[in-house]
N, C-alpha and C. Protein backbone atom coordinates (compact mmCIF):
# COMPACT_ATOMS: atom_id res chain seq x y z
N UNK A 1 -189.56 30.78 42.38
CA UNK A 1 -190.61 30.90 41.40
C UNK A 1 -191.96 30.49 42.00
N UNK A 2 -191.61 29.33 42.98
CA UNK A 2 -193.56 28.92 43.18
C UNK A 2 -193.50 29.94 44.30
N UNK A 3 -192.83 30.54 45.38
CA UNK A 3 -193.33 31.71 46.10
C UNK A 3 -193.76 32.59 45.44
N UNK A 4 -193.62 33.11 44.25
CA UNK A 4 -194.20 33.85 43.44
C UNK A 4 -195.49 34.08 43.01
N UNK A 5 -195.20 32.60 43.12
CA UNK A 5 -196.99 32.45 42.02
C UNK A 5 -197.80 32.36 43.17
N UNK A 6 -197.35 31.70 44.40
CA UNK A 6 -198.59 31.87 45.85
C UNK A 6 -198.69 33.12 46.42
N UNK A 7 -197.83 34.17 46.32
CA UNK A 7 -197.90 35.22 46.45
C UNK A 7 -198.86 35.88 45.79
N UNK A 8 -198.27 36.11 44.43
CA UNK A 8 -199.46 36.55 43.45
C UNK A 8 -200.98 35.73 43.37
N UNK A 9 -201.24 34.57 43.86
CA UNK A 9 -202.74 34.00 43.47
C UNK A 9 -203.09 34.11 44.97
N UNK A 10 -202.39 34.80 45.99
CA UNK A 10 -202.97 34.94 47.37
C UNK A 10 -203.12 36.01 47.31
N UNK A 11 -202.81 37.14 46.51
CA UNK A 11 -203.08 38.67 46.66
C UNK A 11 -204.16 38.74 45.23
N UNK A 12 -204.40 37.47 44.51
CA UNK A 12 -205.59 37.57 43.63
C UNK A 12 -206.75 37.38 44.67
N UNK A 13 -206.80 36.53 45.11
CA UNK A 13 -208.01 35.83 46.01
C UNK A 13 -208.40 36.99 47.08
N UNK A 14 -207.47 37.05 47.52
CA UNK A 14 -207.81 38.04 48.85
C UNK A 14 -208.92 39.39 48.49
N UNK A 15 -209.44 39.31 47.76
CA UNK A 15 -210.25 40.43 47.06
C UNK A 15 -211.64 39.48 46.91
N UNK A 16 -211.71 38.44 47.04
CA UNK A 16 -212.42 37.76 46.81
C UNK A 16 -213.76 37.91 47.50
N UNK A 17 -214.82 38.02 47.24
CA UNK A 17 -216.01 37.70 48.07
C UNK A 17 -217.21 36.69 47.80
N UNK A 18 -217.87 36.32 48.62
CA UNK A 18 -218.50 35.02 49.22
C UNK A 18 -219.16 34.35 47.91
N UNK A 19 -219.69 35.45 46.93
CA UNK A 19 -220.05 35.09 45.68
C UNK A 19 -219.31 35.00 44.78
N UNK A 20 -217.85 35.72 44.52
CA UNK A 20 -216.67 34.77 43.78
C UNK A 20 -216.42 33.36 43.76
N UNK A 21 -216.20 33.03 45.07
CA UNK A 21 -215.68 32.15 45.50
C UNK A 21 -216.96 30.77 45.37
N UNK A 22 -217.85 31.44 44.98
CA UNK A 22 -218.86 29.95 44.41
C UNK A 22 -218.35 29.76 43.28
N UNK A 23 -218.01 29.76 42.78
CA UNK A 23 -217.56 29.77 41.32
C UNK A 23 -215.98 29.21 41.69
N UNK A 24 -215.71 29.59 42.36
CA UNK A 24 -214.11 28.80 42.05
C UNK A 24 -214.41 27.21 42.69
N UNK A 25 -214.90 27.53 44.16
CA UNK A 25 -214.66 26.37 44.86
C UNK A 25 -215.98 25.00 44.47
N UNK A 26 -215.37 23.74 44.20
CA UNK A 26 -216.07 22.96 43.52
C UNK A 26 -217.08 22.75 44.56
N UNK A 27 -218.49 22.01 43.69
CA UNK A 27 -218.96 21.57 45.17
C UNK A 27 -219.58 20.11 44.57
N UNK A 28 -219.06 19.17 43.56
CA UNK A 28 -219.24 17.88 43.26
C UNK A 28 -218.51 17.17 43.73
N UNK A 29 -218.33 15.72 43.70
CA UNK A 29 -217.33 15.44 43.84
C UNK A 29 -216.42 15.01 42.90
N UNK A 30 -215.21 15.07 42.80
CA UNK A 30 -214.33 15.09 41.62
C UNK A 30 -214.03 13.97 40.51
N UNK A 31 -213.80 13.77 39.57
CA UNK A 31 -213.22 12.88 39.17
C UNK A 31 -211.49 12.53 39.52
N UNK A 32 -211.56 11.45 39.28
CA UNK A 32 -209.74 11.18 39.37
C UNK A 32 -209.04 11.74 38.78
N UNK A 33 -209.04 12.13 37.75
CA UNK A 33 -208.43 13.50 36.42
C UNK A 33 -206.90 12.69 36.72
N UNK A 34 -206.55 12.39 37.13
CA UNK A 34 -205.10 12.42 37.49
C UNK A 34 -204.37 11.45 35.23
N UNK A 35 -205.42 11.31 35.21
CA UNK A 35 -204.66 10.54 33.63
C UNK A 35 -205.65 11.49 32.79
N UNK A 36 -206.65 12.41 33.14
CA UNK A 36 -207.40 13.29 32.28
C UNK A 36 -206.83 14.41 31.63
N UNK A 37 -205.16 14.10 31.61
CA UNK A 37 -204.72 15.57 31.24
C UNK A 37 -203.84 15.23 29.86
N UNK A 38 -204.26 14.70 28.72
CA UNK A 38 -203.43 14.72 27.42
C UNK A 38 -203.33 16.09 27.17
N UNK A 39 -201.74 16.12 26.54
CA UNK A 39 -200.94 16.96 25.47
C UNK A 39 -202.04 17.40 24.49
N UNK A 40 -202.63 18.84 24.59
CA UNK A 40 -203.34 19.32 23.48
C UNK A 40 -202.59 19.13 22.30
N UNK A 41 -203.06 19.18 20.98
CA UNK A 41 -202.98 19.50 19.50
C UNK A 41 -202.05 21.13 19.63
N UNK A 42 -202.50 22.21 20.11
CA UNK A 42 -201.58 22.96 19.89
C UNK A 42 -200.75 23.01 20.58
N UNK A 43 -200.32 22.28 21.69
CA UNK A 43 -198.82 22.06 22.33
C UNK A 43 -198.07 20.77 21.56
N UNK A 44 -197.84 21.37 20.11
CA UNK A 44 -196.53 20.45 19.80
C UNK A 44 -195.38 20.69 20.29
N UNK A 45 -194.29 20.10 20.34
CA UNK A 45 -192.73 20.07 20.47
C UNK A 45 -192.27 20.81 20.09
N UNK A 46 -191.95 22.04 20.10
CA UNK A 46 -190.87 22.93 19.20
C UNK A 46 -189.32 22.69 18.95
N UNK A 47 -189.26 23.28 17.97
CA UNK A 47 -187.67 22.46 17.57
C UNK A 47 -186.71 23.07 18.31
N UNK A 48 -185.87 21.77 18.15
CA UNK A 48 -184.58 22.08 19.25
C UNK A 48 -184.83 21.92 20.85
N UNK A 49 -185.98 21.54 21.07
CA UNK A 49 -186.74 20.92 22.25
C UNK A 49 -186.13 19.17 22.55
N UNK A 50 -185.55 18.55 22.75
CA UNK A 50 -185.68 17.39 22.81
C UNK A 50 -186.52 16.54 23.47
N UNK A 51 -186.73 14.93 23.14
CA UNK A 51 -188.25 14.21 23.33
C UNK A 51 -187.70 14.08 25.42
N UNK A 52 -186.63 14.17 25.80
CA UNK A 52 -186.46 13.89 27.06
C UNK A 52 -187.05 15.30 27.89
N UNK A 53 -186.58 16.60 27.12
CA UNK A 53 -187.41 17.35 27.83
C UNK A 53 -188.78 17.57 28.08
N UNK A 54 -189.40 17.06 26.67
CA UNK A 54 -190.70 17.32 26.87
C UNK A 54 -191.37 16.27 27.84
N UNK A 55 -190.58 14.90 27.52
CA UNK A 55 -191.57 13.89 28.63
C UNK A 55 -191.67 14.77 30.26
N UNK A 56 -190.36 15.03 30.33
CA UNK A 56 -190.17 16.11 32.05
C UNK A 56 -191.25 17.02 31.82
N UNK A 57 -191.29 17.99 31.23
CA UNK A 57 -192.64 18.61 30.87
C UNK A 57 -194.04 18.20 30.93
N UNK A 58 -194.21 17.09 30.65
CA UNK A 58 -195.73 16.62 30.19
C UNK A 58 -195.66 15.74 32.06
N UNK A 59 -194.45 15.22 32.27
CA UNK A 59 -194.70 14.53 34.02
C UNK A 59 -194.75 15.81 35.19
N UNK A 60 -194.25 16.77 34.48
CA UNK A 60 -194.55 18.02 35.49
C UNK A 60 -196.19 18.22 35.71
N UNK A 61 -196.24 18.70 33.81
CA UNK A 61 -197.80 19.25 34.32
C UNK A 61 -198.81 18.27 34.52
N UNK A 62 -199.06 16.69 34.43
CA UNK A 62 -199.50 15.99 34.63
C UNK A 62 -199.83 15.99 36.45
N UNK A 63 -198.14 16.11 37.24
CA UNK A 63 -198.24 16.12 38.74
C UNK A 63 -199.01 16.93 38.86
N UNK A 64 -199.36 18.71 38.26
CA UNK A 64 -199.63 19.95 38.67
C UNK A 64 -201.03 19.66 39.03
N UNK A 65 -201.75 19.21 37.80
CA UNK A 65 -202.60 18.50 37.10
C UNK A 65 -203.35 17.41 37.99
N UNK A 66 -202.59 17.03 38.62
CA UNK A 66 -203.05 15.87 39.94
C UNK A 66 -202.99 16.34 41.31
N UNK A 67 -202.89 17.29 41.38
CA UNK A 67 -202.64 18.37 42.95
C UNK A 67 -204.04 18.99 42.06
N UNK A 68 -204.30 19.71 41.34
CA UNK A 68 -205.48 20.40 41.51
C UNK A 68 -206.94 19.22 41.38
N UNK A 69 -206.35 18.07 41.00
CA UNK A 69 -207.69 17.18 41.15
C UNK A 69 -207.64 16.54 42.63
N UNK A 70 -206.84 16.45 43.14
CA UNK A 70 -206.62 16.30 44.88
C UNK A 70 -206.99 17.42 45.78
N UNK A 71 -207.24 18.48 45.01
CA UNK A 71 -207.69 19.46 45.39
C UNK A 71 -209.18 19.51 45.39
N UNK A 72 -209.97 18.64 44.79
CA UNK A 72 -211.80 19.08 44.57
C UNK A 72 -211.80 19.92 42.84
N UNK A 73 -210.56 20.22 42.36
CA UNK A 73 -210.78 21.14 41.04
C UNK A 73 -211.85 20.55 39.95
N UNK A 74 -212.64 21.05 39.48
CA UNK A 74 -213.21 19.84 38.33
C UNK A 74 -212.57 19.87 36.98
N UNK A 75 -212.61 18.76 36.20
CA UNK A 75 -211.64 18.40 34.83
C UNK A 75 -211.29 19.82 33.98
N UNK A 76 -212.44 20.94 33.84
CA UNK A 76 -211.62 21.86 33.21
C UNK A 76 -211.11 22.75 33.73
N UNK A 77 -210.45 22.54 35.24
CA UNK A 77 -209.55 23.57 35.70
C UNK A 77 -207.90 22.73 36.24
N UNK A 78 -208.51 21.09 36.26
CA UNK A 78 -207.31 20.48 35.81
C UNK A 78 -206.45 20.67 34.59
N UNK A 79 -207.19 20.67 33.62
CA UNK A 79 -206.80 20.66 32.32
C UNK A 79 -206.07 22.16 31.60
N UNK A 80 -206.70 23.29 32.62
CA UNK A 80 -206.16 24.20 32.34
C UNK A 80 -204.48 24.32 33.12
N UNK A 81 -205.21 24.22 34.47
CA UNK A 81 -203.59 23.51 35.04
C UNK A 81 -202.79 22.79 33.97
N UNK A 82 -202.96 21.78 33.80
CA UNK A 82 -201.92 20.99 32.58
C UNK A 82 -201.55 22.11 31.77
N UNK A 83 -202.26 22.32 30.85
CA UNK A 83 -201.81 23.56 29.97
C UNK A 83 -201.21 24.39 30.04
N UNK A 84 -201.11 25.19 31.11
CA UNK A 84 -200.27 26.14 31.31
C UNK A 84 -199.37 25.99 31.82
N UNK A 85 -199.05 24.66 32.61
CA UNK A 85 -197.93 24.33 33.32
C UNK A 85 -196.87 23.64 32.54
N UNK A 86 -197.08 22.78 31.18
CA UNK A 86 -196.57 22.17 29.99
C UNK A 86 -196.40 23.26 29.30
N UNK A 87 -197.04 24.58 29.17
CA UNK A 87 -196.83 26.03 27.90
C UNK A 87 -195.29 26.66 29.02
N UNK A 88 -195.52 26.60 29.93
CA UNK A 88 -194.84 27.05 30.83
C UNK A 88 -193.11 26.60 30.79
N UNK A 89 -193.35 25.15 30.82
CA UNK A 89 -192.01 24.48 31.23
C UNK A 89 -191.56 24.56 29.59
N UNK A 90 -192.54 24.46 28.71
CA UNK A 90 -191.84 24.44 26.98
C UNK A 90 -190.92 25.63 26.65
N UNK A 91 -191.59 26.72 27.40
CA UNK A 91 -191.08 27.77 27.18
C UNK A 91 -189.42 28.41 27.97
N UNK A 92 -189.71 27.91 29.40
CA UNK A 92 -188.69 27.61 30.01
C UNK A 92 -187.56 26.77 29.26
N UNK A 93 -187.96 25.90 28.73
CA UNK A 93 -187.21 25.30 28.31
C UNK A 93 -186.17 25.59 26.51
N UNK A 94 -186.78 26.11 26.20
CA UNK A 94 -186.40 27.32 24.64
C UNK A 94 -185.57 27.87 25.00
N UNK A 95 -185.84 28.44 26.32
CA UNK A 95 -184.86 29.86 26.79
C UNK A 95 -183.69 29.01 27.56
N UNK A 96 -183.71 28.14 27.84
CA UNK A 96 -182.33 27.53 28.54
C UNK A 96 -181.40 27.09 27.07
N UNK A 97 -181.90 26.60 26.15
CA UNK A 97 -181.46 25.92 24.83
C UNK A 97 -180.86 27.07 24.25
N UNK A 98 -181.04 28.27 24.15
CA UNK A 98 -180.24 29.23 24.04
C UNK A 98 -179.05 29.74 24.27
């Protein structure tokens, strides 16, 4: 699965030119973000989810979440990290409960 996704966000980039890439790549310096990533309001628990999966969930995207702030990312591309990586594993996780 993560060869996947570096595959696919290396054949996004690669199209990239010098003026894209101001825009992605930060040029402040970062905050720590690494505890900047709370559980949005619309990522509740869905049922039949249990509270052990979701903590695994929320310590996943929290790590994800702390690799892109170790990265230079600034807080709202951490945060999107979190988000999609917690929408991600919730969902993963529905479909195994099945």
């Amino acid at each position: 699965m993560r060869l996947c996704c570096v595959v696919a966000l290396t054949l996004l980039l690669a199209g990239c030119t010098d003026a894209d890439w101001a825009g992605i790549v930060p040029t402040s310096s970062p905050s720590s973000g690494l505890d900047a990533a709370p559980v949005s309001a619309a990522m509740a628990i869905p049922t039949g989810i249990s509270d052990k999966v979701a903590d695994k969930c929320q310590a996943v995207a929290k790590a994800r979440s702390g690799d892109a702030a170790l990265q230079d990312f600034d807080e709202s591309v951490q945060q999107a990290v979190y988000d999609k990586t917690y929408a991600d594993c919730m969902i993963w996780a529905q479909k195994t409960m099945r």
